[in-house]
Every structure is written in C-alpha cells, then in structure tokens.
N, C-alpha and C. Protein backbone atom coordinates (compact mmCIF):
# COMPACT_ATOMS: atom_id res chain seq x y z
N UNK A 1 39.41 9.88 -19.04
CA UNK A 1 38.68 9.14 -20.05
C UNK A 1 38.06 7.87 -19.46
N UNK A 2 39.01 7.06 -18.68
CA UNK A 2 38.20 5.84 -17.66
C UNK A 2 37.11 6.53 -17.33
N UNK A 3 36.97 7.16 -16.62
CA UNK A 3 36.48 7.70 -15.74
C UNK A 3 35.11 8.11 -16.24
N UNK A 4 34.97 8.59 -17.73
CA UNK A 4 33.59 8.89 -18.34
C UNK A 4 33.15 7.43 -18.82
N UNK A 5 33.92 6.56 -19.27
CA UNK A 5 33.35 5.30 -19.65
C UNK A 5 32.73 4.79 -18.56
N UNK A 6 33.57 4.40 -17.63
CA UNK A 6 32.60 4.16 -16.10
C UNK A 6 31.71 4.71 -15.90
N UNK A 7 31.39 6.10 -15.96
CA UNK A 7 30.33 6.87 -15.59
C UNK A 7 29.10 6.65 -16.22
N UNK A 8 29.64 6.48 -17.82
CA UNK A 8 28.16 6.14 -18.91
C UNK A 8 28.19 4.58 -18.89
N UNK A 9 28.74 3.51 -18.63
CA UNK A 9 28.51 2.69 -18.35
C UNK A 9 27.78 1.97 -17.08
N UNK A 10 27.78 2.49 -15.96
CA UNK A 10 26.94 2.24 -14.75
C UNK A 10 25.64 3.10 -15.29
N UNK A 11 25.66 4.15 -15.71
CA UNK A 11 24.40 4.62 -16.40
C UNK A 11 23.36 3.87 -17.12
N UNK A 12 24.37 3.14 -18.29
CA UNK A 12 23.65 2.35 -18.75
C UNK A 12 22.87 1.38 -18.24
N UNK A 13 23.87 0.90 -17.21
CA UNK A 13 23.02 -0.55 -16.71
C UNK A 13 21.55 -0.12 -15.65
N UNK A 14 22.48 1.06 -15.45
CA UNK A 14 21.18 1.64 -14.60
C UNK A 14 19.45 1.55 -14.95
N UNK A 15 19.91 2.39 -16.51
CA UNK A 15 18.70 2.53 -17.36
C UNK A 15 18.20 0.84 -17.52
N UNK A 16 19.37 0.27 -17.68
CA UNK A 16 18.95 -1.17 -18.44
C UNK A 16 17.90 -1.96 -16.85
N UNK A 17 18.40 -1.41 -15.72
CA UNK A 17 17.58 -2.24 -14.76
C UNK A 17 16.13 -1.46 -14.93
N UNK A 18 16.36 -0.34 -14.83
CA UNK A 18 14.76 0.03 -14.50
C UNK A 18 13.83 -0.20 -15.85
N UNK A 19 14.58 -0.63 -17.04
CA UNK A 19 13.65 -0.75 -17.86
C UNK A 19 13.19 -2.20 -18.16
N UNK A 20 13.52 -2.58 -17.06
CA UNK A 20 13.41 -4.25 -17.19
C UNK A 20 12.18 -4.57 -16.10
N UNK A 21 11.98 -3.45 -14.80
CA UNK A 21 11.02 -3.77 -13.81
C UNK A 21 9.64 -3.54 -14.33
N UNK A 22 8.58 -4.80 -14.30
CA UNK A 22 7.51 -4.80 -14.78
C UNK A 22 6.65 -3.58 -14.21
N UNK A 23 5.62 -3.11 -14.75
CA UNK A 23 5.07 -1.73 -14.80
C UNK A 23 4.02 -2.45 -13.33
N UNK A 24 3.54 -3.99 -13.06
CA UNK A 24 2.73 -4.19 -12.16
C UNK A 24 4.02 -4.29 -10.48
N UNK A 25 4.90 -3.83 -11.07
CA UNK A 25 5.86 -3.36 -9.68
C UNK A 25 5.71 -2.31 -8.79
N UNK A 26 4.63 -1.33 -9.63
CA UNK A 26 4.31 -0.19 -9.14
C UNK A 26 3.44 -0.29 -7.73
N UNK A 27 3.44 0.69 -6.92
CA UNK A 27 2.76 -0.02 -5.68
C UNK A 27 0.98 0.27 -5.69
N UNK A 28 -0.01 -0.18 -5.37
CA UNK A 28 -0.55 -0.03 -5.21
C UNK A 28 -1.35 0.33 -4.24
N UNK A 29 -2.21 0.76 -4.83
CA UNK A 29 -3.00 2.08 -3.79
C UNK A 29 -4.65 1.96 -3.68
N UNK A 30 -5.11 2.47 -2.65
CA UNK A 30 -6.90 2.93 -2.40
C UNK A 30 -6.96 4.25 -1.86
N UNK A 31 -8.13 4.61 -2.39
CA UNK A 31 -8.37 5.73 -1.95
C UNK A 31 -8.97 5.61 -0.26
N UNK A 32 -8.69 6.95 0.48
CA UNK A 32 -9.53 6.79 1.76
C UNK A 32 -10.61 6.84 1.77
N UNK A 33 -11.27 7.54 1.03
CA UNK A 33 -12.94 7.25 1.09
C UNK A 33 -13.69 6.51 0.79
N UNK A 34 -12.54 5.46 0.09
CA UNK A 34 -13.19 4.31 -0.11
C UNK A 34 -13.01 2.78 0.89
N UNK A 35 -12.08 3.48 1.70
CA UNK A 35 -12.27 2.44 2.84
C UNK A 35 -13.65 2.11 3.96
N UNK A 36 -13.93 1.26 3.93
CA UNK A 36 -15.12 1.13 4.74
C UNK A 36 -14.67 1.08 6.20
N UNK A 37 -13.79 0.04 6.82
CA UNK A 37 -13.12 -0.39 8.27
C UNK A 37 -12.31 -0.94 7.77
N UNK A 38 -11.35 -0.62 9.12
CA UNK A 38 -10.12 -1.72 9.36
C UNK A 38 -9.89 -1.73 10.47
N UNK A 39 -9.16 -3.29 10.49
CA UNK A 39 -8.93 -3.89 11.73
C UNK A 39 -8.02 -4.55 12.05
N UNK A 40 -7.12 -4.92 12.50
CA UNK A 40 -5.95 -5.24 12.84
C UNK A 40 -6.11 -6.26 14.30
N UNK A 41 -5.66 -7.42 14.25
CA UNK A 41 -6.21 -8.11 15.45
C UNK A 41 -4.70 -8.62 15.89
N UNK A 42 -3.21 -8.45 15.16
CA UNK A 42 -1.92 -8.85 15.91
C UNK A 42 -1.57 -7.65 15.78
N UNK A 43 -1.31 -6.59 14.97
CA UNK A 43 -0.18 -5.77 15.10
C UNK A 43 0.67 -5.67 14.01
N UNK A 44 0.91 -6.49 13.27
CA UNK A 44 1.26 -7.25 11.72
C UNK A 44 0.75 -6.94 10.81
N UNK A 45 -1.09 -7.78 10.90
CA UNK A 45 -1.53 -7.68 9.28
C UNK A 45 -3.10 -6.42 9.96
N UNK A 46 -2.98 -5.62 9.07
CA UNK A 46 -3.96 -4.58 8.78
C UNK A 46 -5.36 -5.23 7.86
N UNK A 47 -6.48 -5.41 8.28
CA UNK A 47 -7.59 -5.82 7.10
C UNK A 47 -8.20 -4.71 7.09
N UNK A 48 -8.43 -4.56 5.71
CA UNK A 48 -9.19 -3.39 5.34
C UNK A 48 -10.40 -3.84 4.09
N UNK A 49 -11.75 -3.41 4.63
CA UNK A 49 -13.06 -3.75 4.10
C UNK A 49 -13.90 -2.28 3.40
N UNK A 50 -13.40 -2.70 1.92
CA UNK A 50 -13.98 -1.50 1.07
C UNK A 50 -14.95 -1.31 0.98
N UNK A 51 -15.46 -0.03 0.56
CA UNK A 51 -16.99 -0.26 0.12
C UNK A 51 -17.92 -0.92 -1.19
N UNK A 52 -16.30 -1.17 -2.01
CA UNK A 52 -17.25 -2.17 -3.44
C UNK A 52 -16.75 -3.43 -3.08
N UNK A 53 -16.40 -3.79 -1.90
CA UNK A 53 -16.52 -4.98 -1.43
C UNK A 53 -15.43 -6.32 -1.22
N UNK A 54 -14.70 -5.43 -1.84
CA UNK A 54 -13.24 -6.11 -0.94
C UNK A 54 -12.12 -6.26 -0.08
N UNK A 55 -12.15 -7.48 -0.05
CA UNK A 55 -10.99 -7.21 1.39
C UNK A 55 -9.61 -7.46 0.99
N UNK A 56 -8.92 -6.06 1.47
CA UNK A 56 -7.62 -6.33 1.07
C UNK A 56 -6.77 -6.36 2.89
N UNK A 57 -5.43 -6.83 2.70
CA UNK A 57 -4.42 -6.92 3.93
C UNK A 57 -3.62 -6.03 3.92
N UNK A 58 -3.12 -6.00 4.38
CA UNK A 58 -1.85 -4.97 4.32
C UNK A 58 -0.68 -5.75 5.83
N UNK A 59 0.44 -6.17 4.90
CA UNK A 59 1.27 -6.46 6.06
C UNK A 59 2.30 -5.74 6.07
N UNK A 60 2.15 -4.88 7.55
CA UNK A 60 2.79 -4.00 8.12
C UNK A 60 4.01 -4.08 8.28
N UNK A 61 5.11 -3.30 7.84
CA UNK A 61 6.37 -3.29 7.77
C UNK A 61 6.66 -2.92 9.80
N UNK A 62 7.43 -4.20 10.06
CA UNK A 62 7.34 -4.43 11.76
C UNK A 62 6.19 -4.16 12.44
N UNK A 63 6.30 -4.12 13.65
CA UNK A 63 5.07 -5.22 14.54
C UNK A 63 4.50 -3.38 14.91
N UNK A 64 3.40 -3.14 14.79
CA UNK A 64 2.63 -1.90 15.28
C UNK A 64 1.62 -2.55 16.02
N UNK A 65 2.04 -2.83 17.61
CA UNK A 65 2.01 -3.24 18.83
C UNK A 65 0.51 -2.71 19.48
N UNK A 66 0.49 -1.57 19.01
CA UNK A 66 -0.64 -0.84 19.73
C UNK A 66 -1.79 -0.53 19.14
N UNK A 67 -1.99 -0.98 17.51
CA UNK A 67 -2.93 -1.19 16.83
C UNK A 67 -4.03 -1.71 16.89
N UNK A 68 -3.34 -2.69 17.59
CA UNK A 68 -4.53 -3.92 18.69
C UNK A 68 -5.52 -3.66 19.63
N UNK A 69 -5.14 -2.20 20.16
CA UNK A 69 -6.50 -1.90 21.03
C UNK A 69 -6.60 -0.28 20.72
N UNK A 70 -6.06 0.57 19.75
CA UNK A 70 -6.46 2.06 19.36
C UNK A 70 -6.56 2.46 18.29
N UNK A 71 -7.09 3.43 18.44
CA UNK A 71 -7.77 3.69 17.04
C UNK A 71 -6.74 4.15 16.61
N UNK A 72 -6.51 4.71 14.66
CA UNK A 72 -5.06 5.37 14.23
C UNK A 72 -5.53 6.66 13.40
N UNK A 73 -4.89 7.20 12.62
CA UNK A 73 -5.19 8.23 11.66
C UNK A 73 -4.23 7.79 10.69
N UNK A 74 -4.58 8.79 9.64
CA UNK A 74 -3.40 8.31 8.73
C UNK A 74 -2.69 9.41 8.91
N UNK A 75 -1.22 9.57 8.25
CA UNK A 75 -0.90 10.46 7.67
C UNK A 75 -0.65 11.08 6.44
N UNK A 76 -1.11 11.85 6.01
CA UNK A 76 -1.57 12.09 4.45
C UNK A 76 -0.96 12.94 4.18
N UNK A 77 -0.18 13.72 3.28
CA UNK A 77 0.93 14.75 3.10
C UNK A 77 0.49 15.66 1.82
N UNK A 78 -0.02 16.47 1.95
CA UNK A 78 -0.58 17.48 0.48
C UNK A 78 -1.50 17.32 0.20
N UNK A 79 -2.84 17.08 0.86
CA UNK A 79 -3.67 16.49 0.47
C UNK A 79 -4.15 15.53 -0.19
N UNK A 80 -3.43 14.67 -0.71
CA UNK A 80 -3.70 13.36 -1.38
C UNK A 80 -4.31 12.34 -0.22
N UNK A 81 -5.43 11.62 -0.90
CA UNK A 81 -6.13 10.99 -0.28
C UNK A 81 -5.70 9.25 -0.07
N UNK A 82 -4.85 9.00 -1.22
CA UNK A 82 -3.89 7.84 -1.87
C UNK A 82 -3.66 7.15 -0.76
N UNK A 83 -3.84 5.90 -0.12
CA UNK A 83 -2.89 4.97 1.17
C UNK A 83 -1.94 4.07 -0.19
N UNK A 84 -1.23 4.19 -0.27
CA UNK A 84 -0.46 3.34 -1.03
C UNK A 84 0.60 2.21 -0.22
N UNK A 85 0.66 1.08 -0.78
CA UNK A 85 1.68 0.01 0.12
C UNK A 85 2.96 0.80 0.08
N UNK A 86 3.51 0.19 1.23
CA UNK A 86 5.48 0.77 1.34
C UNK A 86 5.61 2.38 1.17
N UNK A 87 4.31 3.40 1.33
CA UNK A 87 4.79 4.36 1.25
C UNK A 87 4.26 5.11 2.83
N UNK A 88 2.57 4.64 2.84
CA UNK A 88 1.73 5.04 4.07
C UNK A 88 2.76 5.18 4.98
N UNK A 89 2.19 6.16 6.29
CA UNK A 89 2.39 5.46 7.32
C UNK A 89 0.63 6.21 8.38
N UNK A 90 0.82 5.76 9.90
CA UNK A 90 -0.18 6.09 10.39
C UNK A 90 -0.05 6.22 11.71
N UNK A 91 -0.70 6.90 12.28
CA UNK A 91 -0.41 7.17 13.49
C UNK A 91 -1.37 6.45 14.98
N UNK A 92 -0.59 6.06 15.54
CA UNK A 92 -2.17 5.59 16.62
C UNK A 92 -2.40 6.57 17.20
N UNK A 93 -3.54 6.82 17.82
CA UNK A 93 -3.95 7.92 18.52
C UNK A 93 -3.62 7.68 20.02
N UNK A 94 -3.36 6.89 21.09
CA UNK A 94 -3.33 7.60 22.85
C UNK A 94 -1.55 7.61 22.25
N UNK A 95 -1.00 6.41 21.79
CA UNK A 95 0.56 6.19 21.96
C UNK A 95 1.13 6.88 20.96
N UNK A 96 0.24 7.36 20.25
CA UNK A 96 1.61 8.13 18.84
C UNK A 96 2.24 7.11 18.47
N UNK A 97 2.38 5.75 18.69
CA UNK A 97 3.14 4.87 17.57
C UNK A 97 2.59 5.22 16.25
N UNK A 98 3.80 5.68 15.76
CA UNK A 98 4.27 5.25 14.15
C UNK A 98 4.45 3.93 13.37
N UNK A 99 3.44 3.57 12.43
CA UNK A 99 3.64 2.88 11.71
C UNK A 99 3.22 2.67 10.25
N UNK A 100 4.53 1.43 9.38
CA UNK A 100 4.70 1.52 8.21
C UNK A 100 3.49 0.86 7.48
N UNK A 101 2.61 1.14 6.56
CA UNK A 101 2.39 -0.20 5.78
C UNK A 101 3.28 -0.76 4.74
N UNK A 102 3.29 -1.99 4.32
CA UNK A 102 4.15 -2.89 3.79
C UNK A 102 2.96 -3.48 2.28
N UNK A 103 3.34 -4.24 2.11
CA UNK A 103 2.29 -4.73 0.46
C UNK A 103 1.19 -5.03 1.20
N UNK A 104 0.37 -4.88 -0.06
CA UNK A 104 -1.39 -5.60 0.51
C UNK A 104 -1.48 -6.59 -0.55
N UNK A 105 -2.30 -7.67 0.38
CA UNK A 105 -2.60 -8.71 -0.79
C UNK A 105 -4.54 -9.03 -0.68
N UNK A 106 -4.86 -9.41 -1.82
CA UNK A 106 -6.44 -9.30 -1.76
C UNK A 106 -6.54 -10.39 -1.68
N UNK A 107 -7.74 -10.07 0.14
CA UNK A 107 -8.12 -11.62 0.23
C UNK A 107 -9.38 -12.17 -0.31
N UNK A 108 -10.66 -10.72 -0.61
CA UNK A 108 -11.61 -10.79 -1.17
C UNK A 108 -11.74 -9.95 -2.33
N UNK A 109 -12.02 -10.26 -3.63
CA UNK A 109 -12.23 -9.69 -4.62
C UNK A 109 -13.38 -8.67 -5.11
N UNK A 110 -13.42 -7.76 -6.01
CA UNK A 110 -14.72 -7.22 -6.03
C UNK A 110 -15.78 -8.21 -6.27
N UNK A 111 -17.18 -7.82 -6.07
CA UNK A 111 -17.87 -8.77 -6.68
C UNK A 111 -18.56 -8.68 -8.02
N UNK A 112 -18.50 -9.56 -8.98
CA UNK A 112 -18.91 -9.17 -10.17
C UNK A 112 -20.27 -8.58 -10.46
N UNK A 113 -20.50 -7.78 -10.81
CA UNK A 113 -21.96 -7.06 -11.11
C UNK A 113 -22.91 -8.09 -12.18
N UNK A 114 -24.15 -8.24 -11.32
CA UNK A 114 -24.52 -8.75 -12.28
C UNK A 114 -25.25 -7.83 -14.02
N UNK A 115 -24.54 -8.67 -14.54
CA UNK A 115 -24.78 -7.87 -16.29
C UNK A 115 -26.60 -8.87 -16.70
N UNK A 116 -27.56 -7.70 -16.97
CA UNK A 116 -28.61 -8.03 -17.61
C UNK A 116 -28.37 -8.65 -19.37
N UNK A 117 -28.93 -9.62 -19.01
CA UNK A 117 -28.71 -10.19 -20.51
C UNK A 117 -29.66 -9.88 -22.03
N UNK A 118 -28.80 -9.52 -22.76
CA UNK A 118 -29.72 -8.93 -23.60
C UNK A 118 -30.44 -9.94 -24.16
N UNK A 119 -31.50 -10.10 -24.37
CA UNK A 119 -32.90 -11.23 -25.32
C UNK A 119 -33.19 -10.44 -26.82
C-alpha cells in the first residue's frame, strides 16, 4: 500500500512539474532551406544568416574545434528538414568531428515589411 502511494505521488509531482514549464521552453527551430550561410569563426558560437533576414547564433554545446576552417553537413534523421537547438548535431566534412548545437539567440531580427498605408 506504501508503495502505491509513493508511486502516485511522485507521479503527481511529476505531472505537477511539467505542467508548470512554460510552452516558450520548447526548443526552437529553422528550417534548412531557409538558411542562407553560416559561419563560425571560434568553434563555440555558430552564426547563421537567413534568408528573411536574420541573424541568429547558436552556441554550441562544447568547443567544435574544426569548424573554424571546414565545411559541415548536417545530420538530419527521417527526412525532416528542422535544425532545432539542443537536438541538431553536424558533421564536419575532412575530420568527421561531431558536433552539438546548444540554444540560439537572435542577434538580428526580421525586418519589418513595409505596410502601404491606406488613404
């Protein structure tokens, strides 16, 4: 009888945490075809330049060393086109280093369209 109270009780709290994590916890994502370039100049932070015009980062979960002078691929699993933070990873091309991406933060925003004003 302990033993089921414990059981539905860690349950509960369980439920009670995940229903407490805000829905903008979710990770976010770009599509690949909508990447324009990226570039990486330490090994760390990834910049990536979209084609509607923003620049987002991506800081790389540990140091991907060889980023710095080769090109990478991604790796994409089922066809999904999705790079999502904390899930990606990518491959360099001469060294085969493996690496993670980590969160992206936007350093440039879209740019607002300009709206014709109605007269």
């Amino acid at each position: 009888m302990k033993t089921i109270i414990a059981t539905i009780g860690i349950a509960t709290i369980s439920l009670l945490a995940a229903a407490t994590i805000p829905a903008s916890a979710a990770n976010m994502c770009v599509r690949s075809r909508d990447i324009l370039s990226t570039d990486s100049k330490d090994g760390k932070l990834l910049t990536f330049k979209m084609r509607d015009g923003r620049v987002l980062v991506n800081h790389l979960q540990g140091v991907c060393s060889d980023l710095r002078f080769e090109g990478f691929t991604w790796v994409l699993r089922g066809g999904d086109e999705d790079i999502c933070e904390n899930q990606q990873s990518l491959r360099v091309l001469r060294s085969g280093q493996t690496c993670l991406l980590g969160k992206f933060d936007v350093i440039k925003a879209k740019p607002a369209t300009n709206m014709p004003v109605a007269r």
